[in-house]
C-alpha atoms as a PDB file:
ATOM      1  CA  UNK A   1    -224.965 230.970 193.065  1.00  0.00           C
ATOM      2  CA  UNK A   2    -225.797 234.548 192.960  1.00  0.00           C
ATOM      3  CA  UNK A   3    -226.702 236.384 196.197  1.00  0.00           C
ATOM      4  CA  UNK A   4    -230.092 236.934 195.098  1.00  0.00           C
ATOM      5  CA  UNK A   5    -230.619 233.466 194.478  1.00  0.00           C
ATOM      6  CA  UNK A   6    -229.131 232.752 197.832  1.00  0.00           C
ATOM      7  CA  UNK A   7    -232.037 235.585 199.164  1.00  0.00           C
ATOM      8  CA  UNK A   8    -234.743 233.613 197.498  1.00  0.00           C
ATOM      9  CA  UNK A   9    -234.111 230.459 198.744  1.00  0.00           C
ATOM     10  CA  UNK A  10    -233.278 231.858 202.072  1.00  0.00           C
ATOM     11  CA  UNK A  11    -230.167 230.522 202.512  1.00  0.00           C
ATOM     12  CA  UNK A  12    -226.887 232.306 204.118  1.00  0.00           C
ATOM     13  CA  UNK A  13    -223.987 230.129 201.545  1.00  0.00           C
ATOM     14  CA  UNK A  14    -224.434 228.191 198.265  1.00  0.00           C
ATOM     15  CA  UNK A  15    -225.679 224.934 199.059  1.00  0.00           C
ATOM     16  CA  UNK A  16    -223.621 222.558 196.536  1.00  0.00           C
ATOM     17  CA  UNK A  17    -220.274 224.444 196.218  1.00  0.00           C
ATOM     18  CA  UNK A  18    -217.525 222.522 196.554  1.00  0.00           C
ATOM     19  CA  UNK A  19    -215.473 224.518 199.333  1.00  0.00           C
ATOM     20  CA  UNK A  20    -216.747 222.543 202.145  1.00  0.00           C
ATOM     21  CA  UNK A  21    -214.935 222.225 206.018  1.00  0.00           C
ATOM     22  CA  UNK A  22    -214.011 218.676 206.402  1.00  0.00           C
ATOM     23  CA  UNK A  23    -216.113 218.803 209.583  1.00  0.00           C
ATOM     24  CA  UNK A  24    -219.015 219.693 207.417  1.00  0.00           C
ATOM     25  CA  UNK A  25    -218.302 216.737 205.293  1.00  0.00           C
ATOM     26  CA  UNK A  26    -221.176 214.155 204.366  1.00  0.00           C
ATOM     27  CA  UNK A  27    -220.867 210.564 204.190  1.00  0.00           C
ATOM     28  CA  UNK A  28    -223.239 207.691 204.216  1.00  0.00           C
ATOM     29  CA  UNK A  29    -223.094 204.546 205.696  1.00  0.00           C
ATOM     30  CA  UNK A  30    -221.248 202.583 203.068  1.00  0.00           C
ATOM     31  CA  UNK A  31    -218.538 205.605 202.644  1.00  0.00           C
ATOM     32  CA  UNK A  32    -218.295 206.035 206.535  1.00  0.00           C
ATOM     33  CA  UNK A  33    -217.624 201.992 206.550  1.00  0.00           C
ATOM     34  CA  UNK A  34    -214.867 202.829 204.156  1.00  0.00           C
ATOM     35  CA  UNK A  35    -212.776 205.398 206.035  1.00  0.00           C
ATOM     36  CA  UNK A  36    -213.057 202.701 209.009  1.00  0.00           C
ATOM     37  CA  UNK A  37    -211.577 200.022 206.722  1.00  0.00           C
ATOM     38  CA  UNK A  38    -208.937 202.908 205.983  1.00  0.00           C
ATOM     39  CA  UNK A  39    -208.107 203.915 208.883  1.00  0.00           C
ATOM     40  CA  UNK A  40    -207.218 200.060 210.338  1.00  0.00           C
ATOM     41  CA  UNK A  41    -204.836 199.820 207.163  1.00  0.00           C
ATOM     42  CA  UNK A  42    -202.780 202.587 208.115  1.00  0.00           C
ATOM     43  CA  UNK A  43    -202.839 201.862 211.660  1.00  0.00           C
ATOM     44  CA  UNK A  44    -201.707 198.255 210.560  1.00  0.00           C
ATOM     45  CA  UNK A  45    -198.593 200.290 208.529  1.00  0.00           C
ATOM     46  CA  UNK A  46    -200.223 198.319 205.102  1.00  0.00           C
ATOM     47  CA  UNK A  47    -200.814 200.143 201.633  1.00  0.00           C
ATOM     48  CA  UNK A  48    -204.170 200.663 199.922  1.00  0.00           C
ATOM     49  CA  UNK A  49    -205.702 200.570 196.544  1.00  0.00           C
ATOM     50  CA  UNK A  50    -208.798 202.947 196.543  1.00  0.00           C
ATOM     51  CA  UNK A  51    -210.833 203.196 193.020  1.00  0.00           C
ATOM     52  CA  UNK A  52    -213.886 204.617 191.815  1.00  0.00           C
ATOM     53  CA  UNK A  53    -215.385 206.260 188.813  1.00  0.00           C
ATOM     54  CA  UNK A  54    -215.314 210.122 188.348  1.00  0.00           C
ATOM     55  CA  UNK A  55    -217.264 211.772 191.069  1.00  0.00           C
ATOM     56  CA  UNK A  56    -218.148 209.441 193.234  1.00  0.00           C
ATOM     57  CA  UNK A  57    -216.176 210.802 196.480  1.00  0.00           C
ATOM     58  CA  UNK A  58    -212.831 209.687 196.420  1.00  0.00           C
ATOM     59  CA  UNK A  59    -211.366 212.853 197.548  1.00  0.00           C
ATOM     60  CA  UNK A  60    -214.139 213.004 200.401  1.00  0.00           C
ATOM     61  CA  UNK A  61    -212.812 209.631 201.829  1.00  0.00           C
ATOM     62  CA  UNK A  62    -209.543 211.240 201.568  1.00  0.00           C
ATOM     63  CA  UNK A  63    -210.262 214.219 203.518  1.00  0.00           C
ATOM     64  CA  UNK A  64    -212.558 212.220 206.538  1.00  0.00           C
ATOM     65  CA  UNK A  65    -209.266 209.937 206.181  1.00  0.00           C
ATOM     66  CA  UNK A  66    -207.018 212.766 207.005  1.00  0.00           C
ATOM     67  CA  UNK A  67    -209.552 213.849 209.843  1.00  0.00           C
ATOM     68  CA  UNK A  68    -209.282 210.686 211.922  1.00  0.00           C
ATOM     69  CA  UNK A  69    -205.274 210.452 211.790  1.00  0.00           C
ATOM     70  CA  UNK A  70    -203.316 212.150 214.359  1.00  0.00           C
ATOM     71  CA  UNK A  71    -200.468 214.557 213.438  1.00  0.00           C
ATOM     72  CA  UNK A  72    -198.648 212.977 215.902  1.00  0.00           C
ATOM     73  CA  UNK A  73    -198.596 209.138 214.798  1.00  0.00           C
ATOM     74  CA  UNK A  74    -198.786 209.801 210.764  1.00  0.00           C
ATOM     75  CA  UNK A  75    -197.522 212.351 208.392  1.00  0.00           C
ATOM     76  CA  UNK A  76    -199.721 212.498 205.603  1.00  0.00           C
ATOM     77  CA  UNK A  77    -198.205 213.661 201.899  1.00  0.00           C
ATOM     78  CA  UNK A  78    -201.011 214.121 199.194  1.00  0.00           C
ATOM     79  CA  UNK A  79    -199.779 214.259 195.444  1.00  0.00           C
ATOM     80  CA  UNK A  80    -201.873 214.677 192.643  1.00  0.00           C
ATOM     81  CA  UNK A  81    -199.764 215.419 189.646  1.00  0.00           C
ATOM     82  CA  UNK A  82    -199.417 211.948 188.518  1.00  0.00           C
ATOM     83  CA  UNK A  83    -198.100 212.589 184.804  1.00  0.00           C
ATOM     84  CA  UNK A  84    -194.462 212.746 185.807  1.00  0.00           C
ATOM     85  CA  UNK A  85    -191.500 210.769 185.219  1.00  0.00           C
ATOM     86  CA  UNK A  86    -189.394 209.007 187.609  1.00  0.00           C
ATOM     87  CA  UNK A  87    -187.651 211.373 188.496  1.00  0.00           C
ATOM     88  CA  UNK A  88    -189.544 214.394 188.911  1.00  0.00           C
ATOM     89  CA  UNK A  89    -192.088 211.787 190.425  1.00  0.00           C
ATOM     90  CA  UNK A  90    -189.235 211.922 193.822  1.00  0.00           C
ATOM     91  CA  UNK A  91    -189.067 215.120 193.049  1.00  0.00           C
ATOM     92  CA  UNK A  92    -192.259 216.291 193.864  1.00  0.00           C
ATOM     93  CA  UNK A  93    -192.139 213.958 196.470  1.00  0.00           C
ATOM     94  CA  UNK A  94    -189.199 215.628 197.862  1.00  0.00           C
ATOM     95  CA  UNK A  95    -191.126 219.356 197.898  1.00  0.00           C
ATOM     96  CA  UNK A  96    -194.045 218.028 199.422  1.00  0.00           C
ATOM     97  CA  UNK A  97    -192.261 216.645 202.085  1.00  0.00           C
ATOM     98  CA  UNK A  98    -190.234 219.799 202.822  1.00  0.00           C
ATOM     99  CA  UNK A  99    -187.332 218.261 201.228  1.00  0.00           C
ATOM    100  CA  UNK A 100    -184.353 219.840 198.792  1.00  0.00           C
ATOM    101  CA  UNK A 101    -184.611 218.107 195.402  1.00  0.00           C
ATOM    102  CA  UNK A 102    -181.477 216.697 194.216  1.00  0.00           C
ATOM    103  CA  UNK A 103    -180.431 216.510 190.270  1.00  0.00           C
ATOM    104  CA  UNK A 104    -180.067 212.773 189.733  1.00  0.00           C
ATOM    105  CA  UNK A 105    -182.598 210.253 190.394  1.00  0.00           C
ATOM    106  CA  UNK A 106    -181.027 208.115 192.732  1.00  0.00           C
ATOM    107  CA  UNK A 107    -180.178 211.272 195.005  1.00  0.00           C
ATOM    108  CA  UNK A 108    -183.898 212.154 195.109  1.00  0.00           C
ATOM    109  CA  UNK A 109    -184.954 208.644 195.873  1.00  0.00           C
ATOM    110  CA  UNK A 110    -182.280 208.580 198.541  1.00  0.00           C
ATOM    111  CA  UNK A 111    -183.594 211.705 199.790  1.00  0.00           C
ATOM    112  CA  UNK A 112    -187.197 210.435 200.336  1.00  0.00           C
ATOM    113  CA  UNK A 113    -186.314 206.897 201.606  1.00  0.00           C
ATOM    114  CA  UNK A 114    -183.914 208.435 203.845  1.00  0.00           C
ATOM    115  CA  UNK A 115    -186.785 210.736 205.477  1.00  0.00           C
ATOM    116  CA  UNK A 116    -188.996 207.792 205.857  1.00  0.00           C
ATOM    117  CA  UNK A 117    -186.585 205.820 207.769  1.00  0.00           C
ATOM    118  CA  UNK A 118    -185.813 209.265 210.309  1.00  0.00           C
ATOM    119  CA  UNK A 119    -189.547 209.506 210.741  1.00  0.00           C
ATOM    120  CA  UNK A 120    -190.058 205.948 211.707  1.00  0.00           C
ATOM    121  CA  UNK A 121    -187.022 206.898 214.343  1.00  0.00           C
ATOM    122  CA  UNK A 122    -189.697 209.513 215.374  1.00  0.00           C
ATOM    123  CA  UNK A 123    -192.506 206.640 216.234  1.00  0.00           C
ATOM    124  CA  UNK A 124    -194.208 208.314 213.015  1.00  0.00           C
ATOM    125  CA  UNK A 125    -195.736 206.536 210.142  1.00  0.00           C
ATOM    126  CA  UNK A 126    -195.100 208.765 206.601  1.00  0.00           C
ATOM    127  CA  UNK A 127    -198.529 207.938 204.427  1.00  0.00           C
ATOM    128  CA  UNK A 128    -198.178 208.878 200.655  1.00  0.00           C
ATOM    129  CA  UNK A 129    -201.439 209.500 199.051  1.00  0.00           C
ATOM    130  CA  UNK A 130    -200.925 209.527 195.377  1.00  0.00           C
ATOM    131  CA  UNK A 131    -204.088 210.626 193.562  1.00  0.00           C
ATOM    132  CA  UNK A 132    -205.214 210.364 189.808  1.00  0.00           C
ATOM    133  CA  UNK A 133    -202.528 206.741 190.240  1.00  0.00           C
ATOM    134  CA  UNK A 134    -204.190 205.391 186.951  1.00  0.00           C
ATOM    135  CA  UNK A 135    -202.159 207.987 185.067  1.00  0.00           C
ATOM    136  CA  UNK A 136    -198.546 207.111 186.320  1.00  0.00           C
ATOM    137  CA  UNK A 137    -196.058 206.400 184.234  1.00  0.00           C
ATOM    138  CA  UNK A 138    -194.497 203.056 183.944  1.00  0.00           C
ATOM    139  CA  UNK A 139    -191.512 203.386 185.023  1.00  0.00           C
ATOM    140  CA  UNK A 140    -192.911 205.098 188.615  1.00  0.00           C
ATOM    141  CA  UNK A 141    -195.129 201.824 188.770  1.00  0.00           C
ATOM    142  CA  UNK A 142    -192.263 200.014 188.005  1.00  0.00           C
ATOM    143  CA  UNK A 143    -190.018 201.531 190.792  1.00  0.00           C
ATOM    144  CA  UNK A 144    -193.160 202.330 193.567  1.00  0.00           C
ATOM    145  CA  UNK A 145    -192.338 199.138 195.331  1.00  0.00           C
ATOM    146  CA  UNK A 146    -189.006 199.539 195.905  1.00  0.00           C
ATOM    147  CA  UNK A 147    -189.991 202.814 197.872  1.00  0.00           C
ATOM    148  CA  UNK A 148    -191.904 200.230 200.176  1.00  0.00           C
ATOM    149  CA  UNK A 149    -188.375 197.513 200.841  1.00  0.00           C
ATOM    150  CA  UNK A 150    -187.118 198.856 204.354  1.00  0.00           C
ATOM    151  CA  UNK A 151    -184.150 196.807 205.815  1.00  0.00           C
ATOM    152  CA  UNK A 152    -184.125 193.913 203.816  1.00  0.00           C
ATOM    153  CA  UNK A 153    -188.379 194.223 203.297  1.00  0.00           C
ATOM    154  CA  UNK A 154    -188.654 193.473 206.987  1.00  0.00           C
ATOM    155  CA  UNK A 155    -190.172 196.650 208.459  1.00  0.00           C
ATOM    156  CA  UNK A 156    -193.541 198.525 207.274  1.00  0.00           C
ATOM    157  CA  UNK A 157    -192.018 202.049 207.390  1.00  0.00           C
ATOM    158  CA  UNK A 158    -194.372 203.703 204.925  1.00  0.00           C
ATOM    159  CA  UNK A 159    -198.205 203.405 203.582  1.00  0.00           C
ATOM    160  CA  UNK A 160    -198.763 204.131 200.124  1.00  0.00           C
ATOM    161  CA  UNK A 161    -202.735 204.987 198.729  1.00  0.00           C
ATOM    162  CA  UNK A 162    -203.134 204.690 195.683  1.00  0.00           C
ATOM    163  CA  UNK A 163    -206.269 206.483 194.460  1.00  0.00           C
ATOM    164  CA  UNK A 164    -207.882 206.382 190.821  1.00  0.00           C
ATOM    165  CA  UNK A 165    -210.387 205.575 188.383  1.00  0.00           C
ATOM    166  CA  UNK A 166    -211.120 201.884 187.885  1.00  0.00           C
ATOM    167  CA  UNK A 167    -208.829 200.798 185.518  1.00  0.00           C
ATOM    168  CA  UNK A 168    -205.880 201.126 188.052  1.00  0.00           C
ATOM    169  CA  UNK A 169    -206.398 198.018 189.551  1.00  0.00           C
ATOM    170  CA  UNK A 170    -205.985 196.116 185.728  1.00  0.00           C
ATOM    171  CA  UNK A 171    -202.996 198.533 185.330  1.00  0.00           C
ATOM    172  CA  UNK A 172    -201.503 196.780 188.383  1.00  0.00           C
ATOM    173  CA  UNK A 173    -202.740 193.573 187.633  1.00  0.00           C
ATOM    174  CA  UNK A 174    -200.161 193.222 184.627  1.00  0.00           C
ATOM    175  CA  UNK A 175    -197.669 190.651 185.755  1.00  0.00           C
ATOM    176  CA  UNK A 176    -195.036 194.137 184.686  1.00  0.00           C
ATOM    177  CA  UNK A 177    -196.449 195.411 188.057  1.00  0.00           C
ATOM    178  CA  UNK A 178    -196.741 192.464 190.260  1.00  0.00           C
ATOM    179  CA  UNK A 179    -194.608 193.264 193.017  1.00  0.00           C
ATOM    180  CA  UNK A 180    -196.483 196.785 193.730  1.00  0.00           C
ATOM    181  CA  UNK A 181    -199.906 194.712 193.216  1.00  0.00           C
ATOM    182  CA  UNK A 182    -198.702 192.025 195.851  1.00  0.00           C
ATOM    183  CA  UNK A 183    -197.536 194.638 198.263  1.00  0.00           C
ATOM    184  CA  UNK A 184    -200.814 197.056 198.330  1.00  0.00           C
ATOM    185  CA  UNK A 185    -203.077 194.321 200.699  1.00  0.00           C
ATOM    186  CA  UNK A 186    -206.073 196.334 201.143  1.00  0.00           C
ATOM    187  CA  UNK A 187    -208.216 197.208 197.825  1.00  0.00           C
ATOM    188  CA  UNK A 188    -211.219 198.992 198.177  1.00  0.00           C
ATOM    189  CA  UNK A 189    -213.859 200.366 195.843  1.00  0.00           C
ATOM    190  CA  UNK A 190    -216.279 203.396 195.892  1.00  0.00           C
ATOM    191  CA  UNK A 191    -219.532 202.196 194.459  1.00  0.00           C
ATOM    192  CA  UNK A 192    -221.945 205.018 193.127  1.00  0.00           C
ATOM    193  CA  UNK A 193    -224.395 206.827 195.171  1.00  0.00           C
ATOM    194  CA  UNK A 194    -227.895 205.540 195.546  1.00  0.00           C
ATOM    195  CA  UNK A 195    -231.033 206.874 195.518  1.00  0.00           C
ATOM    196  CA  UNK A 196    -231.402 207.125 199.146  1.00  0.00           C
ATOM    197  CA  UNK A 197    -228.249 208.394 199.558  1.00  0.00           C
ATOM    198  CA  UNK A 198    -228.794 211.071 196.652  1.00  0.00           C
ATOM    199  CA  UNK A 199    -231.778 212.449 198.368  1.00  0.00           C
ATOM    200  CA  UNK A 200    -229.818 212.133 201.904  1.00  0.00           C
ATOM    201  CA  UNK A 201    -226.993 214.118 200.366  1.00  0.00           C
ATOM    202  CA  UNK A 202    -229.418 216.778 199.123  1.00  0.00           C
ATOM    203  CA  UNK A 203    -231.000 217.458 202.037  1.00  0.00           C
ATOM    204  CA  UNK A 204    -227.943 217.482 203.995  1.00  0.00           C
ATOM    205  CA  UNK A 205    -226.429 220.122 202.154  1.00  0.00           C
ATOM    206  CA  UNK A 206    -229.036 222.528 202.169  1.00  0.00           C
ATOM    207  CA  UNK A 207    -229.647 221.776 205.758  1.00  0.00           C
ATOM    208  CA  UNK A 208    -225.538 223.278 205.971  1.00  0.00           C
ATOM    209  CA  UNK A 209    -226.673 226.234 203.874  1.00  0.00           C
ATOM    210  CA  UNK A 210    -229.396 227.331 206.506  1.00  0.00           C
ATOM    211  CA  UNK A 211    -232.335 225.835 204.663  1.00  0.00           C
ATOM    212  CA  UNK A 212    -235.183 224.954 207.006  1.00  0.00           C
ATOM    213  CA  UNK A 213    -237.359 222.762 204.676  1.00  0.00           C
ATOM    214  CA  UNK A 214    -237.187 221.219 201.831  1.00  0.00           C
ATOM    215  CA  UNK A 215    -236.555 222.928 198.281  1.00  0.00           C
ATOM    216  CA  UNK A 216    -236.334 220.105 195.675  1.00  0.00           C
ATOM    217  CA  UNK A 217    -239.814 218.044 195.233  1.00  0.00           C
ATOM    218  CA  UNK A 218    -239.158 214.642 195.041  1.00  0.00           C
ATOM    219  CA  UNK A 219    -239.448 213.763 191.362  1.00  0.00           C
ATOM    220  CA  UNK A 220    -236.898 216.491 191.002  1.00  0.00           C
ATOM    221  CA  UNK A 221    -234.226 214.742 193.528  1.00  0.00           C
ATOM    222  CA  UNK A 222    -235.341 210.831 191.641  1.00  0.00           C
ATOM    223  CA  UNK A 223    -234.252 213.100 187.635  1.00  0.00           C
ATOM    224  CA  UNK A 224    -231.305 214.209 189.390  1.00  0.00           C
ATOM    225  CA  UNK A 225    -230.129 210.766 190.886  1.00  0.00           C
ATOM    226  CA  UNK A 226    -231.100 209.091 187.387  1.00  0.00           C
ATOM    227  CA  UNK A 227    -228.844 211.569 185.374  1.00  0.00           C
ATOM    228  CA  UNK A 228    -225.847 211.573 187.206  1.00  0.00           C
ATOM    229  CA  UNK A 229    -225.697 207.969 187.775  1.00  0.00           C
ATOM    230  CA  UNK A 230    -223.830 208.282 190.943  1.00  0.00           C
ATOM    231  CA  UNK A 231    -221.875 210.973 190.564  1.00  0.00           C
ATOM    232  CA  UNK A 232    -221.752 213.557 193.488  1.00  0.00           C
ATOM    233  CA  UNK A 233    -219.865 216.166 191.401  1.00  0.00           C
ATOM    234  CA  UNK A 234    -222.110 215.798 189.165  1.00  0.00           C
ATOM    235  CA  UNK A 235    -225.158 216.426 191.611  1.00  0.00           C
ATOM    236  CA  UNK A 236    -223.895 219.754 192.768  1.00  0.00           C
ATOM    237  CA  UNK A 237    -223.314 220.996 189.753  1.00  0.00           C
ATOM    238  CA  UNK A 238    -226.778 220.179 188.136  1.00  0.00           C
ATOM    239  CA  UNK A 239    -228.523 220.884 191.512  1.00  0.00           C
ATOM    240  CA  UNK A 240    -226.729 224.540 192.065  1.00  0.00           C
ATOM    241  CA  UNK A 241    -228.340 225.110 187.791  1.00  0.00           C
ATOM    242  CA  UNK A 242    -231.632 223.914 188.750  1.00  0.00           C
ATOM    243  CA  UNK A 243    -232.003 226.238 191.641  1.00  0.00           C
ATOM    244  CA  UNK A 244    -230.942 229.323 189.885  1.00  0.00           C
ATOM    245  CA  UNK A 245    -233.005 228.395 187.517  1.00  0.00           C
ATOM    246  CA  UNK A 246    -236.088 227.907 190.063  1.00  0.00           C
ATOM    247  CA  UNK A 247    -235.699 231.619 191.577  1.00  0.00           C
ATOM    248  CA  UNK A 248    -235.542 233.249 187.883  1.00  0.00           C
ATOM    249  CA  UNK A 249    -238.558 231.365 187.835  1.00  0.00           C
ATOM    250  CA  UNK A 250    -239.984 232.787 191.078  1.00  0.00           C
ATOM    251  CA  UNK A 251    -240.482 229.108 192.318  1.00  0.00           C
ATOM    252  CA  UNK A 252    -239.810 228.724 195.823  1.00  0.00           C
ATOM    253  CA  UNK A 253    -239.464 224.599 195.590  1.00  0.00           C
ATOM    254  CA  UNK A 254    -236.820 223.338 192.920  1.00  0.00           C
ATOM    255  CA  UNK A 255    -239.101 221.184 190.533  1.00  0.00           C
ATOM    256  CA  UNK A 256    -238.626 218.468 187.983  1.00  0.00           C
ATOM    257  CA  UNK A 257    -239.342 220.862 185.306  1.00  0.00           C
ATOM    258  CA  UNK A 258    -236.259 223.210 186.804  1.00  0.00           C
ATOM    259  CA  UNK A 259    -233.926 220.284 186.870  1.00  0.00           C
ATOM    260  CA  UNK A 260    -235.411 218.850 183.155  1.00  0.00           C
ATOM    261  CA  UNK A 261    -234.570 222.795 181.942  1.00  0.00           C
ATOM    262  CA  UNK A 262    -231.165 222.459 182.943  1.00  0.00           C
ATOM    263  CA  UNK A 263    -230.927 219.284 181.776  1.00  0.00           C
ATOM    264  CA  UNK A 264    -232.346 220.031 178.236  1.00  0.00           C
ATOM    265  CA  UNK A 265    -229.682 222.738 178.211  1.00  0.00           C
ATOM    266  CA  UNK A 266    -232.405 225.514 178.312  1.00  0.00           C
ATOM    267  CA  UNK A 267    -230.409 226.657 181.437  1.00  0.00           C
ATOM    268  CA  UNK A 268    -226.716 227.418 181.675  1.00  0.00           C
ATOM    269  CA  UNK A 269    -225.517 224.639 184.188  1.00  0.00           C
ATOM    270  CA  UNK A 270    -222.010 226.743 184.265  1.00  0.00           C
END
């Protein structure tokens, strides 16, 4: 949003933008629930499935996640280029973790399992969050659960989260991928926002930005939550083009007819 906007509105930062302190991060119920349900799996040394549809939060969870675990007892590696082979899979693996890359495959594997094992000398517990998993090739889902077998598949040296849209739980559920599927005991889904929690999340936000009442009327908030059918991403975005499109206006209070504008494409959302 443009400063002037922000002026209008009197509000000291853009209400919806997406650089957001994960102190400052807002989760309902249901999504606070989640990161509980997280947080024992990891503590219990098990992997996780986590799925939901585009925009619903996943990378929220992941941050309030990486909030509540202590740098001392976990060291947390987040990928999220997912469209590589094998073996520039370990690869990247390797450079996240600090590691040298080696040329071959079964160097760079070595290289990673070896680091897991040193850090579970260490008391710590190496967590692997790979995101966008739905788009990994084959032969990484093919090889993932091999990356889990420590001393004859005796010890849980290593969580892996798994994080995608919903169709990467029927990718795993192919018999090809059974012994991942068997191995990841904790599956958890991200259901949509609801209405409540749309008009929660609204107010919330704006409450961050320095707003001291309320700018969206309420049959502004319900269009909103209709249209982006659950979608948080897709609330800031819309919400940020209604506003700007309330203080060309002159309107002081964001109203359906602002949102329906943007909507209608009578107002750059971009």
């Amino acid at each position: 949003m443009r400063s002037s906007d922000l002026e209008w509105f009197g509000l000291r930062s853009a209400p919806f933008s997406k650089e957001i302190a994960d102190d400052d991060l807002w989760l309902p119920t249901s999504k606070a629930e989640l990161v509980d349900e997280l947080e024992e799996a990891i503590a219990a040394r098990a992997s996780v499935l986590l799925t939901g549809e585009p925009g619903v939060g996943k990378t929220c969870v992941l941050r309030a996640l990486r909030k509540r675990l202590s740098p001392d007892d976990y060291r947390l590696t987040y990928c999220h280029n997912a469209t590589l082979g094998r073996r520039d899979f370990y690869r990247q693996l390797c450079v996240a973790l600090g590691l040298t890359p080696s040329a071959t495959a079964a160097a760079v594997f070595y290289a990673v399992s070896t680091h897991v094992e040193e850090l579970g000398k260490e008391r710590i517990h190496p967590v692997f969050l790979l995101d966008e998993a739905h788009l990994l090739h084959q032969d990484v889902l093919d090889h993932l659960h091999i990356l889990l077998n420590y001393q004859w598949d005796s010890r849980a040296l290593l969580s892996l989260v798994l994080i995608g849209l919903p169709e990467l739980e029927t990718q795993l559920e192919r018999r090809r991928n059974r012994s991942l599927y068997t191995r990841i005991h904790h599956r958890c889904v991200i259901d949509d926002a609801t209405a409540s929690d749309t008009t929660e999340y609204i107010s919330y936000r704006l409450g961050l930005a320095g707003a001291t009442k309320s700018l969206f009327a309420g049959d502004a908030v319900e269009l909103l939550h209709e249209h982006v059918a659950g979608s948080l991403r897709d609330l800031d975005r819309l919400a940020q083009a209604a506003m700007r499109d309330a203080a060309r206006r002159k309107k002081k209070t964001v109203d359906r007819d602002a949102v329906a504008r943007v909507l209608g494409g009578r107002m750059p959302i971009a």
